[in-house]
Protein backbone atom coordinates (compact mmCIF):
# COMPACT_ATOMS: atom_id res chain seq x y z
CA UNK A 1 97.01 142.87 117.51
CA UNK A 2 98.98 139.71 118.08
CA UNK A 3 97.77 139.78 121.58
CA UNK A 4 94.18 140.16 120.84
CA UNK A 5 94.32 137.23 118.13
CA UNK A 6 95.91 134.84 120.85
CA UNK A 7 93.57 135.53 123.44
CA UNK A 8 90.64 135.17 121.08
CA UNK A 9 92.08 131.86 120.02
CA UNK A 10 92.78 130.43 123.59
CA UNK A 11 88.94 131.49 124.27
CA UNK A 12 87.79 129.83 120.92
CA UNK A 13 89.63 126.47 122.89
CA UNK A 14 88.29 126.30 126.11
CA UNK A 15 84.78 126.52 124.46
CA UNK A 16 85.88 123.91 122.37
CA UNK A 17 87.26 121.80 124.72
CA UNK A 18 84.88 122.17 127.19
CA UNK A 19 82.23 120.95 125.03
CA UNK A 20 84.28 118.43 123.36
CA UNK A 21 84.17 116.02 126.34
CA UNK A 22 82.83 112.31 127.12
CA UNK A 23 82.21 111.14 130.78
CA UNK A 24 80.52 108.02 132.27
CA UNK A 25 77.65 108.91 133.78
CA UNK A 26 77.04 105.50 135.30
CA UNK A 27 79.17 102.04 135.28
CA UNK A 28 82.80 101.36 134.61
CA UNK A 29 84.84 99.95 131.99
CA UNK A 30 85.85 96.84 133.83
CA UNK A 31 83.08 94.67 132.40
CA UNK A 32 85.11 94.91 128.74
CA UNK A 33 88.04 93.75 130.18
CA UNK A 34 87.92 90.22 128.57
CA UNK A 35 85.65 90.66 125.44
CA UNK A 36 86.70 90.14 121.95
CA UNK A 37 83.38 91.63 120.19
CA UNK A 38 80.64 94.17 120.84
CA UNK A 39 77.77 94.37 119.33
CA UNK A 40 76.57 98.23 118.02
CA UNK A 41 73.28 100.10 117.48
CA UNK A 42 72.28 103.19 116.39
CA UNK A 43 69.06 105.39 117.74
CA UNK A 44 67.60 108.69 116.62
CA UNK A 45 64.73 108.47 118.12
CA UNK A 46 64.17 112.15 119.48
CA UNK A 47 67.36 113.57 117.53
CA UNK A 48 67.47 117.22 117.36
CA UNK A 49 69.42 119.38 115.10
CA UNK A 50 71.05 122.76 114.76
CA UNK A 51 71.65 125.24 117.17
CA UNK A 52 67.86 125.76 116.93
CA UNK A 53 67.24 122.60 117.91
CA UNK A 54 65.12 121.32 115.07
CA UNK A 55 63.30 118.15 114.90
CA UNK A 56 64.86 116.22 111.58
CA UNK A 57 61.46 116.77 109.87
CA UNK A 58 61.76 120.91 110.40
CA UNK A 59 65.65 120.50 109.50
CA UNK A 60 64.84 118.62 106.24
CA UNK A 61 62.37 121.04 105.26
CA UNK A 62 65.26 123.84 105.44
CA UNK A 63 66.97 121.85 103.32
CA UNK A 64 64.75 121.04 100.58
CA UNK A 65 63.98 125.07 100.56
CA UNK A 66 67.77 125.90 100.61
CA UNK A 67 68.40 123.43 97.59
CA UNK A 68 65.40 124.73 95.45
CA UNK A 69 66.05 127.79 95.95
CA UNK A 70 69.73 127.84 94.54
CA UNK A 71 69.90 128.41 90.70
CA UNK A 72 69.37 125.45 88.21
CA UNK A 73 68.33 123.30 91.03
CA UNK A 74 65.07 120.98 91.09
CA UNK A 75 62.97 118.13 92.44
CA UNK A 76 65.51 115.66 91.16
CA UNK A 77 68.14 117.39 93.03
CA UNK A 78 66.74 117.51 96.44
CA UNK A 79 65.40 114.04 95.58
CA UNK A 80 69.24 112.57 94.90
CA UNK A 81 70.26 114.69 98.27
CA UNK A 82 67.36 112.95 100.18
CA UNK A 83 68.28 109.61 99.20
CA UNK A 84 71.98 109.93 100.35
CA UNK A 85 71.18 111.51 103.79
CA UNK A 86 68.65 108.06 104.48
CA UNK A 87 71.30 105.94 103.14
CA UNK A 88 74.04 107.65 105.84
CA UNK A 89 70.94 107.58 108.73
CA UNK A 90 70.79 103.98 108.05
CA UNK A 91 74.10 102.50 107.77
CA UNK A 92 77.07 104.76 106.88
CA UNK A 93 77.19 106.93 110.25
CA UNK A 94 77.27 103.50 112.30
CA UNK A 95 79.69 102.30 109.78
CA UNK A 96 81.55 105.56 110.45
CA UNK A 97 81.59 105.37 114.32
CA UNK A 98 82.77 101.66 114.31
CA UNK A 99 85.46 102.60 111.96
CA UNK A 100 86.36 105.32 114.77
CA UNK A 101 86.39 102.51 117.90
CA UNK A 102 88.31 99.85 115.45
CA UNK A 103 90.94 101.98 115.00
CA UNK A 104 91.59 102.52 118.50
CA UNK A 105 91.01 99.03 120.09
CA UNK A 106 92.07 95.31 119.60
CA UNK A 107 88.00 94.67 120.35
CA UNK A 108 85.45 94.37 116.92
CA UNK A 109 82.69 96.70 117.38
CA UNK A 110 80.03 95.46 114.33
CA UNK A 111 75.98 95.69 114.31
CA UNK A 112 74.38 92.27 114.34
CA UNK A 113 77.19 90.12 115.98
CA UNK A 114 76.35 87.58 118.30
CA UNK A 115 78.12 89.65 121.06
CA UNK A 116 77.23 89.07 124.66
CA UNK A 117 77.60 92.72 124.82
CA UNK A 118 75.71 95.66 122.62
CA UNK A 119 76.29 99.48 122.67
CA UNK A 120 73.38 101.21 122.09
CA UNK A 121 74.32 105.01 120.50
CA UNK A 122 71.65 107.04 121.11
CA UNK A 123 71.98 110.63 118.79
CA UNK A 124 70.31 113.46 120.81
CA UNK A 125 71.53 116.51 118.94
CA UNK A 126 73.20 116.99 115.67
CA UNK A 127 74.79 120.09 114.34
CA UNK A 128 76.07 119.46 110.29
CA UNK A 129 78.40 122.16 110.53
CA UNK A 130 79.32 123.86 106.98
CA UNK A 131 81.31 123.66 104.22
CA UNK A 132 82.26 126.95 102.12
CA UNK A 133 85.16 126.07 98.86
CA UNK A 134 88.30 126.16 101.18
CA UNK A 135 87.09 126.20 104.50
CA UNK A 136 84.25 124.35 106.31
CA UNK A 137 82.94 123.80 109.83
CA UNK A 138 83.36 120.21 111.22
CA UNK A 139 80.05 118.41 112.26
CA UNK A 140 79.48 117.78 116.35
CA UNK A 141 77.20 115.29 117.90
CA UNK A 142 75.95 114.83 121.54
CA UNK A 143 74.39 111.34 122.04
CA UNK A 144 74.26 108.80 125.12
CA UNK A 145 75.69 105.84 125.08
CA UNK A 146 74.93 102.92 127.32
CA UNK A 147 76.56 98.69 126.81
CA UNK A 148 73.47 96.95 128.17
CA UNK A 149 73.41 93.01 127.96
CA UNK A 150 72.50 91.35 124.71
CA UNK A 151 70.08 89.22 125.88
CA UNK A 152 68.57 91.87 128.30
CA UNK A 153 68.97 95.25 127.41
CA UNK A 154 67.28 96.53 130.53
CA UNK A 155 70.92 95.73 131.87
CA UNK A 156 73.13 98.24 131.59
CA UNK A 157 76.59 98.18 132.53
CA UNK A 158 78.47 101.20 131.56
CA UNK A 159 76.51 104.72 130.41
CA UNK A 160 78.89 107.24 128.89
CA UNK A 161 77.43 110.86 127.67
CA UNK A 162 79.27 112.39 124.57
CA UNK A 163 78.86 116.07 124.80
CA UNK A 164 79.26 117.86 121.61
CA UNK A 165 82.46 115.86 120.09
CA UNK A 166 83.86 117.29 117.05
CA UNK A 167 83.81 115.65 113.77
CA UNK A 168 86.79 114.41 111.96
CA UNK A 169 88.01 116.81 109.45
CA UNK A 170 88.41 115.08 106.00
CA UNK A 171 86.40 112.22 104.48
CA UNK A 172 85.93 112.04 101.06
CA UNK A 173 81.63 113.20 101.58
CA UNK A 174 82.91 116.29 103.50
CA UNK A 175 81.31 119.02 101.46
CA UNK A 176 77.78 117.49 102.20
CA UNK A 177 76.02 117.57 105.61
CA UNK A 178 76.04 113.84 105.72
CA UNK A 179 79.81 113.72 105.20
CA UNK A 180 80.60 116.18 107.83
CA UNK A 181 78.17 114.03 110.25
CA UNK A 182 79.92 110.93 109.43
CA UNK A 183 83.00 112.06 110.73
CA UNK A 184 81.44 113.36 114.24
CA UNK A 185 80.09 109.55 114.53
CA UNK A 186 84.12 108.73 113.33
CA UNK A 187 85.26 110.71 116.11
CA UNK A 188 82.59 109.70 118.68
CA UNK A 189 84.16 105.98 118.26
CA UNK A 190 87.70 106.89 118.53
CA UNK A 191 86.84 109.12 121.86
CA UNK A 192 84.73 106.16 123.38
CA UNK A 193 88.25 103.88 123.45
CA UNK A 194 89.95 106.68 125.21
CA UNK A 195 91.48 106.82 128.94
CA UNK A 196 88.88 105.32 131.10
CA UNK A 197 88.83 102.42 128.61
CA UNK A 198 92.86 102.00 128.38
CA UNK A 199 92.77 102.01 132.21
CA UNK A 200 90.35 98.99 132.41
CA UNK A 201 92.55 97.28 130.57
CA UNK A 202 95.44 98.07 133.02
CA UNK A 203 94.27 96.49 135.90
């Protein structure tokens, strides 16, 4: 039995790790040697969602049938759940991911800074994961990243693809889809100042 539990657990981390993985698709690091700010944006302009891969209109429709339908619920409810998923779209999941790069490098990543430099995050699939009482299912996200020039965005420098990175855990809105998002945009940043990055700054 002990056997068969290990095995299934080693197999449960390769898939994990295998789609847990960022790579630069085109580019380099190097450029970021010398910068002290980068400016950040955040895209979901053909996001899909779920394993089904549901536009965000089809998901939110679930959504607003899965909250109805539980007892005592109403209009006001989904209403109140709607509101705080367009708040997170629009500001906390960038907050979220910048809070993730911050923490792991002595460069500022902010939206609207007068960086020569902008990232561009673009979200192409989300899944929201779970939460059950006890246990819950981290978030994962899969977007495309590209630092193109400020002033011309046609420019781009470095393109990175984020396949699938696991969400952080534990934030304080983890019992809501939005919460458990957040902290796959948390963990996006911190994997985006990883090893290539450190060894830019080595040479």
């Amino acid at each position: 039995m002990k056997k068969v539990f290990l095995l299934f657990f080693a197999v449960i981390s390769m898939i994990t790790f295998a789609q847990n993985e960022m790579t630069i698709t085109s580019g380099s690091f190097d450029f970021i040697k010398n910068e002290t700010e980068i400016n950040v944006q955040l895209k979901f302009d053909n996001t899909l969602y779920q394993v089904e891969n549901l536009t965000e209109e089809q998901y939110l429709q679930n959504r607003k049938k899965d909250i109805l339908a539980k007892s005592g619920k109403t209009e006001a409810d989904w209403q109140k759940w709607s509101e705080e998923w367009g708040r997170f779209k629009s500001s906390e999941y960038l907050k979220y991911f910048m809070k993730g790069a911050n923490s792991k490098s002595k460069i500022v990543f902010e939206n609207e800074r007068p960086a020569k430099y902008t990232l561009i995050i673009d979200a192409q699939w989300i899944y929201a994961g779970w939460h059950g009482g006890i246990m819950g299912q981290e978030a994962k996200l899969t977007s495309i990243m590209k630092f193109v020039e400020t002033n011309d965005p046609s420019k781009v420098i470095l393109e990175l693809k984020a396949d699938k990175i696991l969400g952080k855990p534990q934030n304080k809105d983890f019992v809501m889809e939005y919460g458990r998002i957040a902290g796959a945009f948390e963990a996006t940043g911190k994997r985006l100042m990883g090893k290539e990055y450190k060894r830019a700054l080595r040479k």
